[in-house]
C-alpha atoms as a PDB file:
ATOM      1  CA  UNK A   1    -151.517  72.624  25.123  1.00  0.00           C
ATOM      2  CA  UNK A   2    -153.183  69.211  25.623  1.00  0.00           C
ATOM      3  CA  UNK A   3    -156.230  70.972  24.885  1.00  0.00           C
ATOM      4  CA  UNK A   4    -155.549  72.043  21.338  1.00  0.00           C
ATOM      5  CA  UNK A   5    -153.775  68.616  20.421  1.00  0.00           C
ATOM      6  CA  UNK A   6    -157.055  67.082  21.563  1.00  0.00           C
ATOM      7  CA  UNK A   7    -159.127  69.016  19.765  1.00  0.00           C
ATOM      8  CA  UNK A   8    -156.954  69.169  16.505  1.00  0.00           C
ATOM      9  CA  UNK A   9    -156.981  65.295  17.096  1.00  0.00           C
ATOM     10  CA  UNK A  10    -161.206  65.276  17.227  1.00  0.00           C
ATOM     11  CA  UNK A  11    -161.319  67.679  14.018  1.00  0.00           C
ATOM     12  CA  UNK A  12    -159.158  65.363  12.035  1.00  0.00           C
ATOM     13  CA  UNK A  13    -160.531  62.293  12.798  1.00  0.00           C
ATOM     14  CA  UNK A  14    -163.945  63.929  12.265  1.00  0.00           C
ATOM     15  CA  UNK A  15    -162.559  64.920   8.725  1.00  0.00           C
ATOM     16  CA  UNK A  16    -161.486  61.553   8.142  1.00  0.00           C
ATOM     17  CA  UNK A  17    -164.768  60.157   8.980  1.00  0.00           C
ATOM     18  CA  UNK A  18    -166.422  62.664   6.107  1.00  0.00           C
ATOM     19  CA  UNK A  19    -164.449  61.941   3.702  1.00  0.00           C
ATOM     20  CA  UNK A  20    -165.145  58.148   3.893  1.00  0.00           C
ATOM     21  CA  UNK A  21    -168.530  58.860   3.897  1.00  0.00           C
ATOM     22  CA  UNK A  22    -168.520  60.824   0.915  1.00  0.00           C
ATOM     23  CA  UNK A  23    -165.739  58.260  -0.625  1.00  0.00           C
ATOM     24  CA  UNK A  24    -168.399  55.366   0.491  1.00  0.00           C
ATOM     25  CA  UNK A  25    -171.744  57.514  -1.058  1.00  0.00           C
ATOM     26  CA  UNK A  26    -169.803  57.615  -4.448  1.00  0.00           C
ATOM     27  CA  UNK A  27    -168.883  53.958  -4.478  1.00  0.00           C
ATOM     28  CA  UNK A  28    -172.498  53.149  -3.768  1.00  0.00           C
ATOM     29  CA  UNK A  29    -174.128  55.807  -6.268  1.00  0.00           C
ATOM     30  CA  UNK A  30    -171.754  53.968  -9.103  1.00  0.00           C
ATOM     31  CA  UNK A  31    -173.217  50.257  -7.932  1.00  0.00           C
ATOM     32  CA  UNK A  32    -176.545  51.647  -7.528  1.00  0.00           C
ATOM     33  CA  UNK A  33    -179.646  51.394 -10.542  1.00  0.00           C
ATOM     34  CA  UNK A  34    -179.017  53.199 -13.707  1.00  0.00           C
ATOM     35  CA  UNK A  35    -180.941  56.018 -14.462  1.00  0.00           C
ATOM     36  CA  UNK A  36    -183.755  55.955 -16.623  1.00  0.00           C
ATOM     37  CA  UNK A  37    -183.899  58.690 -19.414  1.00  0.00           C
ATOM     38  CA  UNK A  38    -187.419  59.840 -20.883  1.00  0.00           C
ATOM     39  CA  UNK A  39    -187.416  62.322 -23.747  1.00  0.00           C
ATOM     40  CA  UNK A  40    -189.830  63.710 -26.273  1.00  0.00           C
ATOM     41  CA  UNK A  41    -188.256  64.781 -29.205  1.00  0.00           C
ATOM     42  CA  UNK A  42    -190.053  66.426 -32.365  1.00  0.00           C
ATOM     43  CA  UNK A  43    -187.603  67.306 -34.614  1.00  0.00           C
ATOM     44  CA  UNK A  44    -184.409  65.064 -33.347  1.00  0.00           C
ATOM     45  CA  UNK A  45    -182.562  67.843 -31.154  1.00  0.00           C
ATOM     46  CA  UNK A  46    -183.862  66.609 -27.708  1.00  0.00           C
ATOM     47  CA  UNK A  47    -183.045  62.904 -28.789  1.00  0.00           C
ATOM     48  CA  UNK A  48    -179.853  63.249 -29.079  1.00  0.00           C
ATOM     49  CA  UNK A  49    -179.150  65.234 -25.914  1.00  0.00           C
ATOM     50  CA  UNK A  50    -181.147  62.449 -24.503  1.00  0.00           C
ATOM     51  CA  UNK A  51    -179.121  59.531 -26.088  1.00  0.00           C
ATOM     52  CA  UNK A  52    -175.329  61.477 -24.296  1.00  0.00           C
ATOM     53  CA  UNK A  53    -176.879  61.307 -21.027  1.00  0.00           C
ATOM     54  CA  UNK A  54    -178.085  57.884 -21.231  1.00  0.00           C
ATOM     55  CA  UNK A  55    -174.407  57.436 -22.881  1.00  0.00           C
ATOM     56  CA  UNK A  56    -172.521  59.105 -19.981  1.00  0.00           C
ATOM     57  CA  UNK A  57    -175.064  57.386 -17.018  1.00  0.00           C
ATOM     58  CA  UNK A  58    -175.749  54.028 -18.431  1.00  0.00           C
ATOM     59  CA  UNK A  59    -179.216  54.813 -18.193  1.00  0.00           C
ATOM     60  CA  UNK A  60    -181.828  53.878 -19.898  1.00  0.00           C
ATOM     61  CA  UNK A  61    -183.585  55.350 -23.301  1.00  0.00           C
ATOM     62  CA  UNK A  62    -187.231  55.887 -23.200  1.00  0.00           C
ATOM     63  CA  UNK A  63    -189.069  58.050 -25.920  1.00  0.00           C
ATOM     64  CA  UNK A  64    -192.735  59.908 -25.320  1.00  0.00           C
ATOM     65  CA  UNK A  65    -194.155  58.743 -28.687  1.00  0.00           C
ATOM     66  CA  UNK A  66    -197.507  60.987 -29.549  1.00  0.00           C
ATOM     67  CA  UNK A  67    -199.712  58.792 -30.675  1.00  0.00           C
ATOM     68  CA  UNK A  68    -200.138  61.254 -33.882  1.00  0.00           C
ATOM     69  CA  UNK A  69    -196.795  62.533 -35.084  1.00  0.00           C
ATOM     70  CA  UNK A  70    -196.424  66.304 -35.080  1.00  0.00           C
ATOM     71  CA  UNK A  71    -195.489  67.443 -38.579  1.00  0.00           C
ATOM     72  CA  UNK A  72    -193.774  70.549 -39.394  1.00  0.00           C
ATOM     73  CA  UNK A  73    -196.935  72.179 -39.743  1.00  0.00           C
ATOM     74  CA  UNK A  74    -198.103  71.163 -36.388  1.00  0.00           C
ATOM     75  CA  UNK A  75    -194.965  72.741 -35.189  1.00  0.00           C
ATOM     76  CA  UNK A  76    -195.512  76.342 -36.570  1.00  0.00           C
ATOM     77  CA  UNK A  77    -195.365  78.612 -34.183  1.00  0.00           C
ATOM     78  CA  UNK A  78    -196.603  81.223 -36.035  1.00  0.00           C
ATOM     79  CA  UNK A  79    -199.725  79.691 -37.059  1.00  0.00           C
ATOM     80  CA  UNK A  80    -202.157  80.356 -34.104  1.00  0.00           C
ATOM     81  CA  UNK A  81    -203.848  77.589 -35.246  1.00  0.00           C
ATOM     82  CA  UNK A  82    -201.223  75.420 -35.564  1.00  0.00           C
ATOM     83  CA  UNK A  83    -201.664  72.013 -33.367  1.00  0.00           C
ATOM     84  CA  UNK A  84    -198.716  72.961 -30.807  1.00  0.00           C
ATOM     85  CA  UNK A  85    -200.162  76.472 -30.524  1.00  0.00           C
ATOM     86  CA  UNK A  86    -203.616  75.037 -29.371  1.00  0.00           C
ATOM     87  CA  UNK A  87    -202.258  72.577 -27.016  1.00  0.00           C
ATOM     88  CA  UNK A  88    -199.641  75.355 -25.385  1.00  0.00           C
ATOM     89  CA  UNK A  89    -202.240  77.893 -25.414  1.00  0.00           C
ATOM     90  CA  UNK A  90    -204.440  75.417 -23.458  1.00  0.00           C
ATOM     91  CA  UNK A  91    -202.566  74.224 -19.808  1.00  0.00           C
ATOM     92  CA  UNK A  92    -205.110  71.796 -19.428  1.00  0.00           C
ATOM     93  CA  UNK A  93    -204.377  69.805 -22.891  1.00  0.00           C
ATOM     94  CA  UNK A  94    -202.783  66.278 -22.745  1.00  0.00           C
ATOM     95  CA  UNK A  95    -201.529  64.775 -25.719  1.00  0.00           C
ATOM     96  CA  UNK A  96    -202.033  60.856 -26.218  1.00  0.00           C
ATOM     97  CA  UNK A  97    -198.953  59.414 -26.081  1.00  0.00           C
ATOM     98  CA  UNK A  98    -198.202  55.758 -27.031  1.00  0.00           C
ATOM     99  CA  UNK A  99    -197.350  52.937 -24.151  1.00  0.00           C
ATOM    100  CA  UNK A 100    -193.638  52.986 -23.134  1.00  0.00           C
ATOM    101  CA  UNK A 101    -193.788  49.656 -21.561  1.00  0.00           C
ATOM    102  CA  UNK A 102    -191.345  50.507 -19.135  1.00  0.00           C
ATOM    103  CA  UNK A 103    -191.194  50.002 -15.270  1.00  0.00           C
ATOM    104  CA  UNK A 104    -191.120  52.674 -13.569  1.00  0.00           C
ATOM    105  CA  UNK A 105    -191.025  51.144 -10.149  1.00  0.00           C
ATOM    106  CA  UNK A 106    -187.397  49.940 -11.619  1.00  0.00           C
ATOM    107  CA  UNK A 107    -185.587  53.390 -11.453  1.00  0.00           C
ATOM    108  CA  UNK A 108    -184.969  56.012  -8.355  1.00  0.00           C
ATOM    109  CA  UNK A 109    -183.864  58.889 -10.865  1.00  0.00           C
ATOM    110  CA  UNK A 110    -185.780  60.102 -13.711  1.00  0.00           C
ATOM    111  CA  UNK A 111    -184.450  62.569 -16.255  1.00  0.00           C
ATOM    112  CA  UNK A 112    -186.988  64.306 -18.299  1.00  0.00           C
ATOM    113  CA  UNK A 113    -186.125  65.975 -21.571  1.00  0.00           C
ATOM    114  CA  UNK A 114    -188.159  67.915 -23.961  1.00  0.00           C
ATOM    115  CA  UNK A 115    -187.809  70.832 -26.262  1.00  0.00           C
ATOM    116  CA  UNK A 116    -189.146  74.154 -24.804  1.00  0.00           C
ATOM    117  CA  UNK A 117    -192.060  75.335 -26.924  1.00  0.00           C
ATOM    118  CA  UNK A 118    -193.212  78.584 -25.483  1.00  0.00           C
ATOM    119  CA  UNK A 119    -190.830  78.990 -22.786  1.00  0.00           C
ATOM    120  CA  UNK A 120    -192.926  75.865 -21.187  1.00  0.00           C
ATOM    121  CA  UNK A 121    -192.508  72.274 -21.366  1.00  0.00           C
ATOM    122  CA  UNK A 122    -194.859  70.777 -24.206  1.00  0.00           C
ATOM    123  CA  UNK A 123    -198.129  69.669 -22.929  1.00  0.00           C
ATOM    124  CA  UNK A 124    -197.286  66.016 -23.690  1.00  0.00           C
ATOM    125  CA  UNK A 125    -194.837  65.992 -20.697  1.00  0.00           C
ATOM    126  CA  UNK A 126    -197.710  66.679 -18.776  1.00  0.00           C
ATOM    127  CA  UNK A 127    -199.057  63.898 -20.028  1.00  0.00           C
ATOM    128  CA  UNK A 128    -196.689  61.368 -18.852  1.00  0.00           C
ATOM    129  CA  UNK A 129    -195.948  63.053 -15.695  1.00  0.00           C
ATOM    130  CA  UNK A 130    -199.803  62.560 -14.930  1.00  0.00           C
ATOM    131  CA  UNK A 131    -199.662  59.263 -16.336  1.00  0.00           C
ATOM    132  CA  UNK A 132    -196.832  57.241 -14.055  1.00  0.00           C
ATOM    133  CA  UNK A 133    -196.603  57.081 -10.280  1.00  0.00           C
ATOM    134  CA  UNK A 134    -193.308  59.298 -10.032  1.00  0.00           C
ATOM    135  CA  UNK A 135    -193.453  60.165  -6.120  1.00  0.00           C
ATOM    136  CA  UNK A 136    -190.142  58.748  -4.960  1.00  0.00           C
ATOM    137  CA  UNK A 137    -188.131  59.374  -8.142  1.00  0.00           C
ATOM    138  CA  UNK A 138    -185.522  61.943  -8.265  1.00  0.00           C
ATOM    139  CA  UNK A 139    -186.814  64.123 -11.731  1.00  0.00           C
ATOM    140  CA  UNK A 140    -184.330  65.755 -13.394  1.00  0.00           C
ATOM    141  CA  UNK A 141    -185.658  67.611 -16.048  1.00  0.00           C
ATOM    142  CA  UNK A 142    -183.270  68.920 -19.590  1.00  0.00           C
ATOM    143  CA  UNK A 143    -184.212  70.906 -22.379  1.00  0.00           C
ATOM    144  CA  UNK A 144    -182.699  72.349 -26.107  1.00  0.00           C
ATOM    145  CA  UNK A 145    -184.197  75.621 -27.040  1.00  0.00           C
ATOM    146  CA  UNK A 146    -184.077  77.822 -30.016  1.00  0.00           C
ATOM    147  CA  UNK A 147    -184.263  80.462 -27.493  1.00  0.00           C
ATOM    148  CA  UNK A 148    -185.740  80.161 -24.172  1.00  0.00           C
ATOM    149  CA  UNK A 149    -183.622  79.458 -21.489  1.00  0.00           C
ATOM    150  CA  UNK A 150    -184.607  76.131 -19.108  1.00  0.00           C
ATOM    151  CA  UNK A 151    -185.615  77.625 -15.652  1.00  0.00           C
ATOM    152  CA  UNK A 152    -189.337  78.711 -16.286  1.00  0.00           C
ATOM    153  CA  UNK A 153    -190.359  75.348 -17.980  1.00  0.00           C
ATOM    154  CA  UNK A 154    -188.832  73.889 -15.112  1.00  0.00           C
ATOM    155  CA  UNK A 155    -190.533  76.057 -12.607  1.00  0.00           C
ATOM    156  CA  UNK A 156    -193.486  75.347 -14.154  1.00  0.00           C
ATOM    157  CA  UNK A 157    -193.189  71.450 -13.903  1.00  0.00           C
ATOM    158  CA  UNK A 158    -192.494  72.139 -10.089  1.00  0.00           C
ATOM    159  CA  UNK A 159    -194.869  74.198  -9.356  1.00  0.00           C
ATOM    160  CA  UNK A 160    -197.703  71.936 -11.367  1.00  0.00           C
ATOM    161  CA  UNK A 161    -196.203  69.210  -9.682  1.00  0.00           C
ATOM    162  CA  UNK A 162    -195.157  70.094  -6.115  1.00  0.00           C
ATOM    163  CA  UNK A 163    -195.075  66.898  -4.725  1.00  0.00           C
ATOM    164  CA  UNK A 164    -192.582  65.303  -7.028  1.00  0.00           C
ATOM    165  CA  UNK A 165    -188.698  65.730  -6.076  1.00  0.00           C
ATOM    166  CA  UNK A 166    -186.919  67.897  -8.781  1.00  0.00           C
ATOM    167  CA  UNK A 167    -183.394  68.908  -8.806  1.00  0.00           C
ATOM    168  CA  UNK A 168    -182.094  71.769 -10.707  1.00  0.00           C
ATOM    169  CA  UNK A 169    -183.202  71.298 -14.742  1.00  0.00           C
ATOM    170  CA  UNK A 170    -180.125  72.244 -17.371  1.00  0.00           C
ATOM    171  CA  UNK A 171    -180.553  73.398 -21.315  1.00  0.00           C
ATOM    172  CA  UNK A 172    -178.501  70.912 -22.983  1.00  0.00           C
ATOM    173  CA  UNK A 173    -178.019  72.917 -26.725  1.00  0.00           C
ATOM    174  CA  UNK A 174    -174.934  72.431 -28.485  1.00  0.00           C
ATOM    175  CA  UNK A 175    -173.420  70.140 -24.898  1.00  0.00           C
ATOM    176  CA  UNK A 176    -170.494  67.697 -25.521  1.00  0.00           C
ATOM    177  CA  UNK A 177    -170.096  64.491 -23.386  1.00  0.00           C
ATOM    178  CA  UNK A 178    -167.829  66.466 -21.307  1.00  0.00           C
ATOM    179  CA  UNK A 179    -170.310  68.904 -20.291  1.00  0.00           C
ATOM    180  CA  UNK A 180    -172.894  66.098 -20.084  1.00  0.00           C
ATOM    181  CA  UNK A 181    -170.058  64.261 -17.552  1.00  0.00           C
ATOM    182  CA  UNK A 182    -169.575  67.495 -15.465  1.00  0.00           C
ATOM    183  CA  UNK A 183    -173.189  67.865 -14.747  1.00  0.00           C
ATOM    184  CA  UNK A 184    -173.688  64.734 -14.012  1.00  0.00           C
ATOM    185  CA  UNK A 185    -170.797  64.759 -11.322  1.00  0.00           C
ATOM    186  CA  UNK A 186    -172.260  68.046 -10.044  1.00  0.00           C
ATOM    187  CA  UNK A 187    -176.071  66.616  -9.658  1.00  0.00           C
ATOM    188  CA  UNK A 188    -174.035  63.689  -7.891  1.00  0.00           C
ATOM    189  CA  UNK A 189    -172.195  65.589  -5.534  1.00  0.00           C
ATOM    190  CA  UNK A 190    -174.923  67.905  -4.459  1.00  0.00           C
ATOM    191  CA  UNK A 191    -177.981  65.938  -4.058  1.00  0.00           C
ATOM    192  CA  UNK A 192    -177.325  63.101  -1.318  1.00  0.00           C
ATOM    193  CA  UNK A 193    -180.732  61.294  -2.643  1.00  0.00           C
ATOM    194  CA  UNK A 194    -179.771  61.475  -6.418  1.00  0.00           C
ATOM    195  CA  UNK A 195    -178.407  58.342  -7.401  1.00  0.00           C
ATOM    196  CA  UNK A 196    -176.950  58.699 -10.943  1.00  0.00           C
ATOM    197  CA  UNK A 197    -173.916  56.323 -12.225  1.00  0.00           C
ATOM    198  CA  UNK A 198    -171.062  57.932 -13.646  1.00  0.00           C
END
């Protein structure tokens, strides 16, 4: 009988223990550095998916700025010869894209956003993956769609970039803050290295 007390006795306190841990971890993830929040946006939808999460984190807005604007005519995917359909039809092209004049070395967690233009991330993601030091950062990428779902642009990104720590991606179309929240909370919960204020 003492035996069982004991042990019920060890389990609880164990239990205890956990949950201050976990109690502790989300007290220090809401104290912690804000997130910083990197989009490229053509036509405005990606922005402002970008603009709830830096609303719901605190984070930090930073725009990937081409350094020549895509028109609508660049954007045609059914012109083979359109500009997007030359860069996404060629994985090694790398958009200019203007100075951001951010630092980097500032933030632990990284989202990424982007629209998905042939169920890939557009090649000017590449370039400013390839063009900051991100090993370190937590990336966590986001996407709006017409269409395509997020998980092979994100696969992609992972698999082009293996040495870069990604957490699971999520196609923000149509999201209220709510949504935005209860992601948020989820990333929090199950990734002990992401540190993202709620």
């Amino acid at each position: 009988m003492n035996k069982i007390i004991l042990t019920l006795a060890a389990v609880m306190t164990m239990s205890f223990a956990a949950c201050a841990q976990n109690n502790k971890r989300e007290k220090n993830m809401q104290t912690e550095k804000k997130p910083l929040v990197v989009y490229f946006s053509a036509t405005g939808t990606t922005a402002r998916a970008a603009r709830m999460i830096a609303d719901v984190t605190g984070g930090t807005l930073c725009e990937i700025v081409p350094q020549q604007t895509y028109t609508s005519d660049d954007l045609d995917w059914n012109d083979k010869q359109s500009r997007s359909s030359v860069e996404m039809n060629n994985p090694d092209a790398r958009p200019a894209v203007k100075d951001t004049k951010i630092d980097f070395a500032a933030y632990d967690v990284i989202f990424i956003g982007y629209p998905i233009w042939w169920n890939q991330a557009p090649r000017i993601i590449n370039t400013f993956i390839e063009s900051h030091d991100l090993k370190g950062k937590t990336l966590v990428p986001f996407a709006t769609s017409g269409g395509s779902g997020i998980n092979n642009s994100a696969e992609e990104l992972k698999k082009t970039y293996p040495d870069l720590e990604w957490q699971k991606g999520k196609l923000l179309n149509g999201v209220s803050y709510d949504d935005i929240r209860s992601w948020v909370s989820d990333l929090v919960k199950n990734c002990d290295k992401t540190k993202i204020s709620k």
